[in-house]
Structure formats: C-alpha cells, structure tokens
Protein backbone atom coordinates (compact mmCIF):
# COMPACT_ATOMS: atom_id res chain seq x y z
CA UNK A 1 147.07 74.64 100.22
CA UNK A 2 143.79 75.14 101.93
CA UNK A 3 143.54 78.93 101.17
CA UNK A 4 144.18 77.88 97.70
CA UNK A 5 141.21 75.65 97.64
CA UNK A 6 138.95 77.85 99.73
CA UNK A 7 139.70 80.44 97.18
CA UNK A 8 139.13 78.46 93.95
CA UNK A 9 135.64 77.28 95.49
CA UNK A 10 134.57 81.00 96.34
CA UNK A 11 135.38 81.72 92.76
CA UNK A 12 133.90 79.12 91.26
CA UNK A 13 130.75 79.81 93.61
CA UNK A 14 131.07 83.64 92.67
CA UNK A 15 131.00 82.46 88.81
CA UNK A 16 127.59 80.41 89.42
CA UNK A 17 125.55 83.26 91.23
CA UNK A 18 126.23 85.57 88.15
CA UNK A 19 125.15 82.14 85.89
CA UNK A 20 122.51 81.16 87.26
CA UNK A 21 119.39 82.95 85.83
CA UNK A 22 120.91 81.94 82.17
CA UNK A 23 119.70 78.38 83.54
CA UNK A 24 116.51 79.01 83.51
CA UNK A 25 114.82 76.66 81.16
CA UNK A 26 111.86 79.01 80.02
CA UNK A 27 114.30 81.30 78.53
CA UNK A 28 114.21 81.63 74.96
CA UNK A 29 117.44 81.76 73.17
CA UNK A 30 116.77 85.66 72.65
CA UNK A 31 116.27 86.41 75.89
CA UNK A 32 118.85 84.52 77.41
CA UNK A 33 121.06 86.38 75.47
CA UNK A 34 120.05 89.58 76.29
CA UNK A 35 120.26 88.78 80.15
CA UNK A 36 123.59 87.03 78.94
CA UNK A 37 124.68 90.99 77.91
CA UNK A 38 123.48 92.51 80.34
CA UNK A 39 125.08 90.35 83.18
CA UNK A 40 128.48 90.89 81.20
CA UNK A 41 127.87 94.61 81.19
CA UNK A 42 127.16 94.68 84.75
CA UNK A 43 130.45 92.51 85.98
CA UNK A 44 132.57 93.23 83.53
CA UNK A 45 133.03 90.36 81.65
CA UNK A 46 132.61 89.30 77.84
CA UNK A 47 129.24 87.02 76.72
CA UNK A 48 131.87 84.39 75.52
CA UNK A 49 133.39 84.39 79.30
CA UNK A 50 129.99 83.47 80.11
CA UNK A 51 129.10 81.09 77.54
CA UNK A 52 132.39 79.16 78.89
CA UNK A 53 130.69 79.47 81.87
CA UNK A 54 127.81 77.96 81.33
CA UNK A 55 129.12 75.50 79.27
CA UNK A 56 132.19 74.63 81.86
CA UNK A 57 128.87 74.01 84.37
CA UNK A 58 126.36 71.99 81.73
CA UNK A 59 129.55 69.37 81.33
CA UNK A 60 130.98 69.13 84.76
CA UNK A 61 129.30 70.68 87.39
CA UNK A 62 129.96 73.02 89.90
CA UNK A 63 133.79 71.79 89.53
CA UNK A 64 133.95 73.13 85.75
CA UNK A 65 133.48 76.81 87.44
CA UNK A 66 136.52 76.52 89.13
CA UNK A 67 139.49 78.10 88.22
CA UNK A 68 142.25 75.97 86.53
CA UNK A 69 145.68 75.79 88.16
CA UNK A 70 147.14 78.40 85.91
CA UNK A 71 145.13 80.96 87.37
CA UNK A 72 146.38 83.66 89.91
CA UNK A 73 146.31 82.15 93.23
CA UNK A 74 146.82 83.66 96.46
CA UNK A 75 150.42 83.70 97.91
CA UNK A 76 151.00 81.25 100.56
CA UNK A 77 153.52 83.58 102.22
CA UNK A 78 151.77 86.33 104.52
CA UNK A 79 153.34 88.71 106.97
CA UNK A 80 152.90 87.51 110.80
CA UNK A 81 151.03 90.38 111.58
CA UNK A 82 148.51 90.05 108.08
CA UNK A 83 145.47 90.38 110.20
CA UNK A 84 146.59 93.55 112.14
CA UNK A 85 147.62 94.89 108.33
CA UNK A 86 143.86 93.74 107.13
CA UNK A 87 142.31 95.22 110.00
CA UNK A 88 144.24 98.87 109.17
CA UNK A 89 143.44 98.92 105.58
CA UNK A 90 139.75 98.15 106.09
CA UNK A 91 139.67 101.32 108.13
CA UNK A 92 141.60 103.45 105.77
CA UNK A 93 139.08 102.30 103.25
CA UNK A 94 136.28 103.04 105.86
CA UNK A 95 137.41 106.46 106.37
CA UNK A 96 138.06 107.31 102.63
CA UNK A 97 136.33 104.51 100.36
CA UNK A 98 137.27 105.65 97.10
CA UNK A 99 141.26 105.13 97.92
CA UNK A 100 142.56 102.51 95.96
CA UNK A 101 144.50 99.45 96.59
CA UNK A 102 147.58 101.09 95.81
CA UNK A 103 147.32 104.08 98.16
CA UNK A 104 146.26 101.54 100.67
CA UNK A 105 149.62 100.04 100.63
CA UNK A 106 151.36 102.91 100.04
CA UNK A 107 149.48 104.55 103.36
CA UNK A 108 150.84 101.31 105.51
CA UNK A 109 154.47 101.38 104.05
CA UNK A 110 154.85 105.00 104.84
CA UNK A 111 153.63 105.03 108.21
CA UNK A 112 156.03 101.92 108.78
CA UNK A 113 153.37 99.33 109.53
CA UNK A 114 154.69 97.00 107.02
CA UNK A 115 158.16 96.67 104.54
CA UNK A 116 158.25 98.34 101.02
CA UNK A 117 157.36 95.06 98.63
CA UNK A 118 155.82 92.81 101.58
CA UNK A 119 152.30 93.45 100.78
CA UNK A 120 151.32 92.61 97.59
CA UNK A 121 148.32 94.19 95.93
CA UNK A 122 146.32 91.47 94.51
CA UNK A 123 146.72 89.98 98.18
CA UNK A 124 144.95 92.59 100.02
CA UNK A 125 142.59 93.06 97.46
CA UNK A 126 141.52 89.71 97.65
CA UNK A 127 141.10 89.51 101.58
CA UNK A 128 139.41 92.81 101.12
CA UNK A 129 136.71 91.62 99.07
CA UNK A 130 135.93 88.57 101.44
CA UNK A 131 136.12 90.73 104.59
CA UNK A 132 133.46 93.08 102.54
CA UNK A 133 135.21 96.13 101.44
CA UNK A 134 136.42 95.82 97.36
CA UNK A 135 136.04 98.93 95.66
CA UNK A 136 132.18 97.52 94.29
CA UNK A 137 130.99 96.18 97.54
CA UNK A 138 131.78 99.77 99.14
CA UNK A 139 130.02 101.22 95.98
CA UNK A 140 127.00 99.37 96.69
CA UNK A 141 126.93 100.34 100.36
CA UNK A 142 127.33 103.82 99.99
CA UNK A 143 124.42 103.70 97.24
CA UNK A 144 122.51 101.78 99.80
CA UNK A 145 122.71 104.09 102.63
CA UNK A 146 121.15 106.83 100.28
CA UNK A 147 118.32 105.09 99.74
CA UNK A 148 115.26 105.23 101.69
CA UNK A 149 114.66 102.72 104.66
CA UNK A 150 117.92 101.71 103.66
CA UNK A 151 115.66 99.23 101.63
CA UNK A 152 114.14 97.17 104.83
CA UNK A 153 110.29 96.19 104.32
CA UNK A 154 107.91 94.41 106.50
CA UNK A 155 104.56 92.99 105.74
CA UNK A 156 101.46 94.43 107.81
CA UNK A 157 99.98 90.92 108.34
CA UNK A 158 100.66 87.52 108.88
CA UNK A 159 100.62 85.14 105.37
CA UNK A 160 100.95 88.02 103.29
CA UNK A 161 103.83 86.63 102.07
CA UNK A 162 105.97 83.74 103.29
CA UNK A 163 110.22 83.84 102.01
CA UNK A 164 111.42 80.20 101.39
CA UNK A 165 114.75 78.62 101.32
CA UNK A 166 116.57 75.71 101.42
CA UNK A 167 119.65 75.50 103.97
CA UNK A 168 122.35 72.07 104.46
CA UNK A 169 121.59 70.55 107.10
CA UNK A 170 124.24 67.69 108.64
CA UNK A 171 125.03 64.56 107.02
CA UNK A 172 123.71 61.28 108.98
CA UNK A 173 123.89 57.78 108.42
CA UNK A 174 120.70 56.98 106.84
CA UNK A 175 121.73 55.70 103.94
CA UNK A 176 122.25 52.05 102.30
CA UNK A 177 124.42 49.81 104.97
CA UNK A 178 124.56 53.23 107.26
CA UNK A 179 125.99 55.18 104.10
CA UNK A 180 125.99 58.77 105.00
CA UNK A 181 123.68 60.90 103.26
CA UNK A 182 123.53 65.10 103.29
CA UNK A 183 120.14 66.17 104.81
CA UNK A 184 118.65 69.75 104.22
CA UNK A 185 116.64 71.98 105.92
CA UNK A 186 113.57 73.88 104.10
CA UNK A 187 111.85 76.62 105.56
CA UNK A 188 109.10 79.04 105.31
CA UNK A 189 108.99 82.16 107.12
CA UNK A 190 106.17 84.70 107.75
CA UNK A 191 107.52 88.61 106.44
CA UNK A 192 105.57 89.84 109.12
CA UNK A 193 106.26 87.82 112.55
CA UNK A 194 109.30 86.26 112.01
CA UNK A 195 107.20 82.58 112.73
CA UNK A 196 107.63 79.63 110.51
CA UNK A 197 104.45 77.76 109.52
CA UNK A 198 106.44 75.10 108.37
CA UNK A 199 109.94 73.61 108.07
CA UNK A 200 112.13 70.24 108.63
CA UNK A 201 114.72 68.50 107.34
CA UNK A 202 114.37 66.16 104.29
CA UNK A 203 117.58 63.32 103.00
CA UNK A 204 117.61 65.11 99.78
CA UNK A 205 116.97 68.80 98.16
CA UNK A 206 114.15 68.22 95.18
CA UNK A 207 111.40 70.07 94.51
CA UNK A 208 109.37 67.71 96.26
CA UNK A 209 110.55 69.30 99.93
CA UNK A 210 109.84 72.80 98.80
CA UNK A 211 106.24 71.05 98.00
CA UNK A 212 105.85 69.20 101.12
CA UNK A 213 107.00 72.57 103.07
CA UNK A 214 104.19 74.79 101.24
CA UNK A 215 101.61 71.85 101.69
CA UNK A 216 102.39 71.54 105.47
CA UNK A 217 102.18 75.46 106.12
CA UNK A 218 98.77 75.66 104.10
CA UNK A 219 97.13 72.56 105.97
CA UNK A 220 98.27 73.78 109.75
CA UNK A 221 97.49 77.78 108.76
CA UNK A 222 95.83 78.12 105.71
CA UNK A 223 96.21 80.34 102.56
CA UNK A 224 98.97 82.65 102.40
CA UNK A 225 99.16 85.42 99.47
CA UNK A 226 102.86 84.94 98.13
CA UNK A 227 105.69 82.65 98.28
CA UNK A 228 109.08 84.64 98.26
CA UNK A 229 111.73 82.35 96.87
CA UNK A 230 114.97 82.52 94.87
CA UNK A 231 116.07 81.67 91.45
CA UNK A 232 117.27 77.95 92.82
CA UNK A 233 116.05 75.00 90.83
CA UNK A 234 113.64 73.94 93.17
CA UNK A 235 111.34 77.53 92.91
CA UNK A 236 110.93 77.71 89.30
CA UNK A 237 109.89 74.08 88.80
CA UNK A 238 106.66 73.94 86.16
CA UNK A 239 104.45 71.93 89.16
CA UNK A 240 105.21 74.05 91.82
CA UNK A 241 103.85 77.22 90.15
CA UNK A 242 100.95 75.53 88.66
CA UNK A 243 100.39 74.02 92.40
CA UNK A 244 100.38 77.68 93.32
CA UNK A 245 98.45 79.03 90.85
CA UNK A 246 95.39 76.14 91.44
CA UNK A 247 95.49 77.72 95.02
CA UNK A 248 95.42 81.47 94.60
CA UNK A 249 98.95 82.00 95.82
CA UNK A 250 101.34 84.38 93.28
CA UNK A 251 104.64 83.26 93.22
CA UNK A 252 107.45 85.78 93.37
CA UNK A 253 111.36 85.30 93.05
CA UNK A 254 114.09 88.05 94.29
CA UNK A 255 116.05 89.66 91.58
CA UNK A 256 119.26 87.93 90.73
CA UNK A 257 122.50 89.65 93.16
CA UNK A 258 119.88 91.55 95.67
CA UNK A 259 121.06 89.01 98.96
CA UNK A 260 119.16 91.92 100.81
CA UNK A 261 115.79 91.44 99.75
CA UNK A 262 115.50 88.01 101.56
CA UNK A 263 117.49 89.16 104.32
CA UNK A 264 114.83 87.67 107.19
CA UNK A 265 115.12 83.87 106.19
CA UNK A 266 119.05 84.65 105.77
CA UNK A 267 118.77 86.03 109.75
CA UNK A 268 116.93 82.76 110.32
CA UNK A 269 119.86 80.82 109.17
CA UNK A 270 122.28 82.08 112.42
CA UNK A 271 119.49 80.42 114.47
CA UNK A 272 119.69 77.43 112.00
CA UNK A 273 123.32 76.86 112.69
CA UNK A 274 123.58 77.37 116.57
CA UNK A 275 121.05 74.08 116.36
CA UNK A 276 123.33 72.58 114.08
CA UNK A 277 126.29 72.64 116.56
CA UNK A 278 124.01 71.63 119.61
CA UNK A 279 122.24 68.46 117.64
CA UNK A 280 125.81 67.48 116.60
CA UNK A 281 126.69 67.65 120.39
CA UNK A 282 123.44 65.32 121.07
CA UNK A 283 125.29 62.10 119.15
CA UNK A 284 121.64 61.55 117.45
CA UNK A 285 121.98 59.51 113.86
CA UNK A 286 118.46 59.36 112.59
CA UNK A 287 116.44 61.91 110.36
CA UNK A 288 113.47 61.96 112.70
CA UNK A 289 115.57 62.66 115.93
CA UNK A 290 116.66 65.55 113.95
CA UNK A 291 113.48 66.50 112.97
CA UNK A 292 112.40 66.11 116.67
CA UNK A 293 115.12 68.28 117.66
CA UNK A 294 114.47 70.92 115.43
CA UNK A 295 110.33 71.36 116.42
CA UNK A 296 111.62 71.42 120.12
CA UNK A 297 114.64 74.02 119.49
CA UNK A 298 112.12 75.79 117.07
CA UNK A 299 109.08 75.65 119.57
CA UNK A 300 110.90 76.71 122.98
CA UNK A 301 113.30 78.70 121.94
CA UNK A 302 113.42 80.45 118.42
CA UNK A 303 109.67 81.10 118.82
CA UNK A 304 109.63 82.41 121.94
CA UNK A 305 112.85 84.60 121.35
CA UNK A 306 112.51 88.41 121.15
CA UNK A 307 113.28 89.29 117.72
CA UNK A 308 115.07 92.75 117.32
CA UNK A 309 114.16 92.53 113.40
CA UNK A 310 109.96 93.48 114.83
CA UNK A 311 108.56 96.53 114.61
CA UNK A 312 107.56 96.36 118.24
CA UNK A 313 110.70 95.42 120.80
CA UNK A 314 110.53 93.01 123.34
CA UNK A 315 108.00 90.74 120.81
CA UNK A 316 108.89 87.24 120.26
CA UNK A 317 107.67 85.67 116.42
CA UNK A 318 105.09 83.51 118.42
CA UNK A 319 103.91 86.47 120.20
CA UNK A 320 103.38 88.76 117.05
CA UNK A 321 102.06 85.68 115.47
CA UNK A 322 99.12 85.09 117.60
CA UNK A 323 98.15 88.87 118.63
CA UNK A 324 98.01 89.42 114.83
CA UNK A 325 94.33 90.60 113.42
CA UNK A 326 94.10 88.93 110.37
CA UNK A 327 92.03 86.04 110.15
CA UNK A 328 93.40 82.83 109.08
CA UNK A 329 91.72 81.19 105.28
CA UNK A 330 91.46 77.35 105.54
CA UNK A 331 91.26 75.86 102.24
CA UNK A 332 89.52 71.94 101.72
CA UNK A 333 91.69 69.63 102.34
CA UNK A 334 90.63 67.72 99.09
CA UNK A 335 91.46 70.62 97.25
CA UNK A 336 94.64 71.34 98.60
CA UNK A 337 95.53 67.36 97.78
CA UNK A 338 94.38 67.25 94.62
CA UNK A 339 96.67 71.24 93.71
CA UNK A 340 99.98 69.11 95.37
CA UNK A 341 99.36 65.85 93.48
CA UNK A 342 101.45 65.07 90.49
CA UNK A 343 100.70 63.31 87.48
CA UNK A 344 102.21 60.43 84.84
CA UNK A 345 101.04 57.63 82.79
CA UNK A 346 101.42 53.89 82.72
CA UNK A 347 100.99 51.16 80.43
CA UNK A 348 99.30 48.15 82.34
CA UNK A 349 101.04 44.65 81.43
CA UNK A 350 99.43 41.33 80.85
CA UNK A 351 99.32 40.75 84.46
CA UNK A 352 96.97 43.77 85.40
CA UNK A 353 99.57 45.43 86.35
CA UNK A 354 101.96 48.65 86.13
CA UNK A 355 105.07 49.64 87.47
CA UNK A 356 106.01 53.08 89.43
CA UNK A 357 109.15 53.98 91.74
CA UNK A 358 110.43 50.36 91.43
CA UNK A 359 107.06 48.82 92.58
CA UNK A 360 104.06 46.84 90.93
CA UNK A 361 101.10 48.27 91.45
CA UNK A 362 97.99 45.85 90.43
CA UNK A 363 94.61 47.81 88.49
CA UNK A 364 92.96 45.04 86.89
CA UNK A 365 92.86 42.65 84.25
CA UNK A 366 90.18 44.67 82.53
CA UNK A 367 92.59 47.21 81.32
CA UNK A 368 95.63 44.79 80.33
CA UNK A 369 96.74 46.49 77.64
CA UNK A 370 95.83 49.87 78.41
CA UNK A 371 97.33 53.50 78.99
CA UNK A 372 96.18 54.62 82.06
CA UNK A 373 97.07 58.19 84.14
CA UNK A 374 98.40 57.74 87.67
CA UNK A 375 97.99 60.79 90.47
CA UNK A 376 99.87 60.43 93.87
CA UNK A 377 101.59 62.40 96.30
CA UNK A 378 105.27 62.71 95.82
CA UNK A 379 105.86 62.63 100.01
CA UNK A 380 103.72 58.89 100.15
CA UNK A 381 103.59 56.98 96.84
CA UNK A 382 102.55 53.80 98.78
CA UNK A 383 98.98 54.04 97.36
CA UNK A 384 98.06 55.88 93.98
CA UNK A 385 94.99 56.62 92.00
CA UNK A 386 94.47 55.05 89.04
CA UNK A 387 92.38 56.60 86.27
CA UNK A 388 90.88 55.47 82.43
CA UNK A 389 87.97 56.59 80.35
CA UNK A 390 86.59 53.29 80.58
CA UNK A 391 86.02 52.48 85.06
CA UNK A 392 85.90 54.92 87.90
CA UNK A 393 89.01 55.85 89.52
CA UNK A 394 90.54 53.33 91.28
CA UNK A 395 93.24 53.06 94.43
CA UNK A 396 96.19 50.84 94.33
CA UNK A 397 99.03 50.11 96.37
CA UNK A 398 102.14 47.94 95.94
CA UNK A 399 101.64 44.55 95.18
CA UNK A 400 103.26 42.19 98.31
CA UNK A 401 104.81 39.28 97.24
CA UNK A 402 104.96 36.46 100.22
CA UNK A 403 106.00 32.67 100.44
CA UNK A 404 103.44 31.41 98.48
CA UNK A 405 101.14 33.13 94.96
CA UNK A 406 97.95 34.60 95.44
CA UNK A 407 95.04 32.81 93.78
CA UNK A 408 95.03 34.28 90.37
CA UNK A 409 92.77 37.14 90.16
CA UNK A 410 88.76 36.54 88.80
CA UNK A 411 87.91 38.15 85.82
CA UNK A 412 85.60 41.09 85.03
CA UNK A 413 82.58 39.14 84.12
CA UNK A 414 82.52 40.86 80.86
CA UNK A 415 85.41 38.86 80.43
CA UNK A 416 84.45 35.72 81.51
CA UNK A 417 84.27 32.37 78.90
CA UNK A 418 80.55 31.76 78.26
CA UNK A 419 79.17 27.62 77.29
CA UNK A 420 78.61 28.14 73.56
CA UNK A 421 75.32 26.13 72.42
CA UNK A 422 76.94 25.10 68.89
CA UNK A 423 79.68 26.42 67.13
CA UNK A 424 78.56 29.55 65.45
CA UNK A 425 82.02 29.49 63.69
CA UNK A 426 80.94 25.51 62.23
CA UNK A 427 76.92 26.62 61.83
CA UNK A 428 78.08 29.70 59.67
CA UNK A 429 80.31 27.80 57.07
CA UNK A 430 77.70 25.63 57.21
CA UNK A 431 74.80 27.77 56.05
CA UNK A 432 77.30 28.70 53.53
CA UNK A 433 77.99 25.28 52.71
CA UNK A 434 74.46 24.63 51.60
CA UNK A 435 73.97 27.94 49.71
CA UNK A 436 76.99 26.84 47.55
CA UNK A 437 75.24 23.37 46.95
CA UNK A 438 72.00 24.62 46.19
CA UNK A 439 72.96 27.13 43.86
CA UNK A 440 75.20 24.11 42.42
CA UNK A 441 71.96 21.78 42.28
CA UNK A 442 69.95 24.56 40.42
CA UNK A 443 72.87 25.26 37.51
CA UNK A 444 72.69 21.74 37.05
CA UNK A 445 69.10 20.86 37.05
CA UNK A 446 69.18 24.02 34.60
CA UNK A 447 72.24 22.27 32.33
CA UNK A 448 69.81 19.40 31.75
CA UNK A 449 66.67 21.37 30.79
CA UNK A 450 68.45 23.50 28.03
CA UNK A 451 69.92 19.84 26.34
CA UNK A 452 66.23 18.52 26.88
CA UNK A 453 64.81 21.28 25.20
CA UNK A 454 67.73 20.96 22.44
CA UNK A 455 67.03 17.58 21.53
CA UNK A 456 63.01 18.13 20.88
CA UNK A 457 64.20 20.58 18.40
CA UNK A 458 66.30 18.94 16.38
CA UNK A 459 63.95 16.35 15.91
C-alpha cells in the first residue's frame, strides 16, 4: 500500500513541475497557451490533459494532481530478488541505452535470471525511471555529455550572482497550545564560493522569508548583481522584483525542467539534511534553537569544509570567500529599508485609530475620517509609518490596552471648542430680522402716502 501511495504522490508531483509556469499570473491568456502547447509537445501530452491539470490543481490542490484509483498502479507482488533484477537491467541499459523495455526482459529471461511472465514491463519501467534510467532521462544524458563543460558554470567573483531556494525544514511545536507547525529553511548562496550570506529557518514559506533572506545578505555584505531563483511562488511575487529593481539587482529565474542549472544550492541541500538528522538528535523544540543550531553547524563546519565543487581543491567556501578580490558595495541602510518596505492603506475610525494584522494602531484624532497609507516591514509590524497629505509622517505602534482607560486623547488645537462672544448664528437672523421689518415699515409708510395723495385729488 505504501508503494502505491509513494507512487501516486511522485506522479502527482511529476504533473505539477510540467504545470507550473502556466501559473504564472502575468501570463496573458495567449501566451499561456502557447507555453500550454509547447509543454504538451515536449511531454507528450494533449493541451486538454493539461487544462485538467491545472484545473484538477486550482480546485483541490496538490491532491487533485494525483492519480485516481483507476489508474495503473504498481503491482504489489515483486520477485525476492527485484533489486538484483533492477540492478542488471540498469546495466544492460548502461551498456546499450537505446534497448527497450522489452529486450530488457527478454535479455534477463534468456540468460535465466528471472521466469518467463515474472517481470512485468510496466514494472521495471517504472523503477527504471525513479532509479534514473527511462528511455528520456538516458536521452537527456547522452545529449548532455555532448555538450560542452557538460553545462557546469561558475561565477568569477563573489555577489555576482547569489541562487536562492527554499528547503522543509522539521516540524516543531511552536504553534497555538504547542500545535506543531512545518518550519522551512531559505537560503542564498554565492555562485562563486559556495558561502551563504544569508539563510535560517522561518514557521512558514511566504514571500516575506525570501525578503527577509535578500535583506539580511545585502545589510551584512552589500549589493550583489543577480538573484538566481526558480519559478516557485515566492520568486515571481510583484514586491520582490520591484524590491530588486529599486536596488540595482536583476532578477533571473532557471528555465522550467533544467534541475541542472541550480545544481550548487541543490548540493547545499545534502549538507542541509545531515543537520536535519543531528538537530533532531539534539531534542531542541524551539525555532530559535534551530536557528542557533544552524549558524553554528553553518559557521564551523559547512564553511570551513573543502568544497570539491571550487575551482581550486583543498578551498573551503569561507576561504574562497574572503581571499576573493572584489570589493564589497554597501548600500544606506535607509535605502535598503525603505526598497524592502511594503505598502497598504487604512481608513482611520472615530477613535483616531486604524486597524492592521489584528491590532489598533492610534494616528490621531485629526485625521478621523481619513484614508491614510501605511509602510512597515513585513519581518516587525510592531511599529508602522503612517502617512497623509495633510501632517508629516508619523510612527505608530499597537495600542496597549491595561486595567484601567487612558485619559482620552487632547485635541489638535485646530480642533479645539473656542468661547463664542454672541451667537453669530442668533446675530445673523437677526440682522435679517430687521432688514425684513424695515423694508416692511417703508412699503407701508409708502401705502399711506399714495391714499394721501389720492384723497387731495379727488377733492
């Protein structure tokens, strides 16, 4: 049963890799569909297997790419010597790597390593492709060792370019009543040295760690020239490229399928998980005794490693790190804070005040009423900055509520009730008042004229 569900989750995590540039949200619908054709072209599948795809994935998740239960599963019943039967038909299709799946079996029941109708073909040809060695993945090697360099690359300075990713870390009990909670582990590594300017372990995977990771490495080493990332959700976020671009750093993202081409940070990862199964041998429960772990396993030991991936043997990442000619480019730190800081409005309440991540935060009774734009660091929202067209920008933190109210706030003295001398509201209808009766007087005073006049001459 558990090589049933192994396979339906490597499936269903094969089925997302080839989907996941169509989620891409600045895709038009044109050019999604063109990368929808092309990607069907290339793995052999139909546009409307991959619109089921995509829409199996939209409504459920990563469970909707799994296959359902009347899908081919793998046979339960393997011969007691499977793995000595694996281990021969990898080598056959070593030695010859265009023989197919067929002759493979066919080579094995002739030579009397296994019965006639033992080994069945879809079987072997699905261990084959997880061991490495289906009939495209010895394509691609064969096409790989023709190429030049065999496709390996290496920066010739340090912050050239830095390759990010985001790893699972273990889960601890840091949540709500000791709940546990899945950490993860992002990372930025220099091409060059092998060194990381900056990594840890955050209690959840947004785009805000990838942030706080780039932040971190600029503040401790300064400007680097490119972040290296992949096509995950938290690279091609809006903020993080416009963070980028207020910096002078170009963002680059490895071509969908090309594992290869961010092949140091995946080297880094063998490193990540012998830590993994020492700090689970340490008992430790808390996110910053794993974080304190990590700087000390990264520090004395992964540093200060020889690292057989450098040009020059013997070097550890530290070593080539610090021997390295290329100066170092500090940027202002008020810069850098304002690039990383993100942005929303508020609408302040009758009170003076607004709310933000669960929390009032108090600005004033002088702009009750108003919209107002809030900037604050995603890492420490405990104090933002408050900005209007009408005051200077102002700092506010979360309001504390204690055992007893606050006095209520003063007023802006614009604000402030003035003693009237009279009633302007009682001297106005007044003036009006006697307007009305003097014009009333006159028309009347007038009346009696004209009837005097009258009378003198009609006598």
């Amino acid at each position: 049963m558990e090589n049933i569900k192994d396979w339906k989750d490597e499936t269903a995590l094969a089925r997302h890799q080839i989907i996941s540039t169509l989620m891409d949200a600045s895709l038009d619908a044109s050019k999604r569909q063109l990368l929808r054709e092309q990607l069907a072209s290339q793995h052999g599948l139909s546009t409307r297997t991959l619109r089921r795809y995509e829409k199996a994935y939209a409504e459920i998740g990563f469970k909707g790419l799994k296959p359902k239960s009347h899908d081919p599963k793998p046979s339960p019943k393997l011969p007691g010597n499977f793995k000595e039967l694996l281990d021969e038909a990898i080598l056959l299709k070593r030695e010859v790597p265009s023989r197919s799946i067929n002759q493979i079996i066919l080579i094995l029941e002739l030579e009397g390593k296994v019965k006639s109708g033992v080994l069945s073909r879809s079987t072997l040809q699905r261990h084959l492709q997880k061991s490495g060695y289906s009939k495209k993945q010895m394509k691609q090697y064969t096409e790989a060792g023709k190429a030049p360099s065999a496709g390996r690359f290496v920066k010739p300075h340090r912050m050239m370019l830095l390759q990010a990713d985001i790893k699972y870390g273990p889960k601890l009990p840091i949540g709500k009543n000791k709940k546990m909670v899945q950490t993860y582990l992002s990372a930025l590594i220099d091409d060059h040295s092998r060194y990381l300017p900056a990594s840890g372990f955050y209690d959840n995977q947004e785009v805000t760690i990838v942030e706080d990771t780039v932040k971190k490495a600029i503040l401790r080493f300064g400007k680097f020239d490119v972040l290296y990332t992949d096509n995950g959700g938290q690279y091609i976020s809006k903020h993080l490229r416009t963070t980028c671009a207020k910096l002078g750093i170009r963002v680059l993202r490895t071509k969908p399928y090309v594992a290869k081409s961010k092949g140091k940070i995946e080297k880094l990862n063998k490193f990540v998980d012998a830590f993994l199964a020492e700090f689970k041998a340490s008992k430790a429960t808390t996110l910053e005794e794993l974080n304190a772990s990590w700087d000390t396993w990264l520090n004395s030991y992964y540093h200060k490693k020889a690292h057989e991936g450098l040009l020059t043997e013997g070097v550890s990442p530290e070593m080539e790190w610090n021997r390295d000619s290329r100066r170092l480019t500090f940027l202002d730190t008020n810069l850098i804070a304002e690039a990383f800081l993100h942005h929303e409005t508020r609408r302040v309440d009758k009170s003076g005040c607004i709310s933000f991540k669960g929390c009032k935060y108090e600005v004033g009774l002088a702009l009750t009423g108003a919209t107002v734009e809030i900037a604050y660091d995603p890492m420490a929202y405990e104090t933002i900055t408050v900005t209007h067209a009408t005051i200077p920008p102002i700092t506010a933190k979360p309001i504390v509520i204690g055992e007893f109210c606050d006095k209520a706030p003063k007023l802006p003295e614009h604000m402030l009730p003035i003693e009237p001398k009279s009633s302007r509201f009682l001297d106005a209808l007044r003036k009006v008042d006697a307007e009305r009766r003097e014009k009333f007087n006159s028309a009347i005073s007038f009346s009696s004229y004209k009837k005097e006049a009258g009378g003198i001459d009609h006598v």
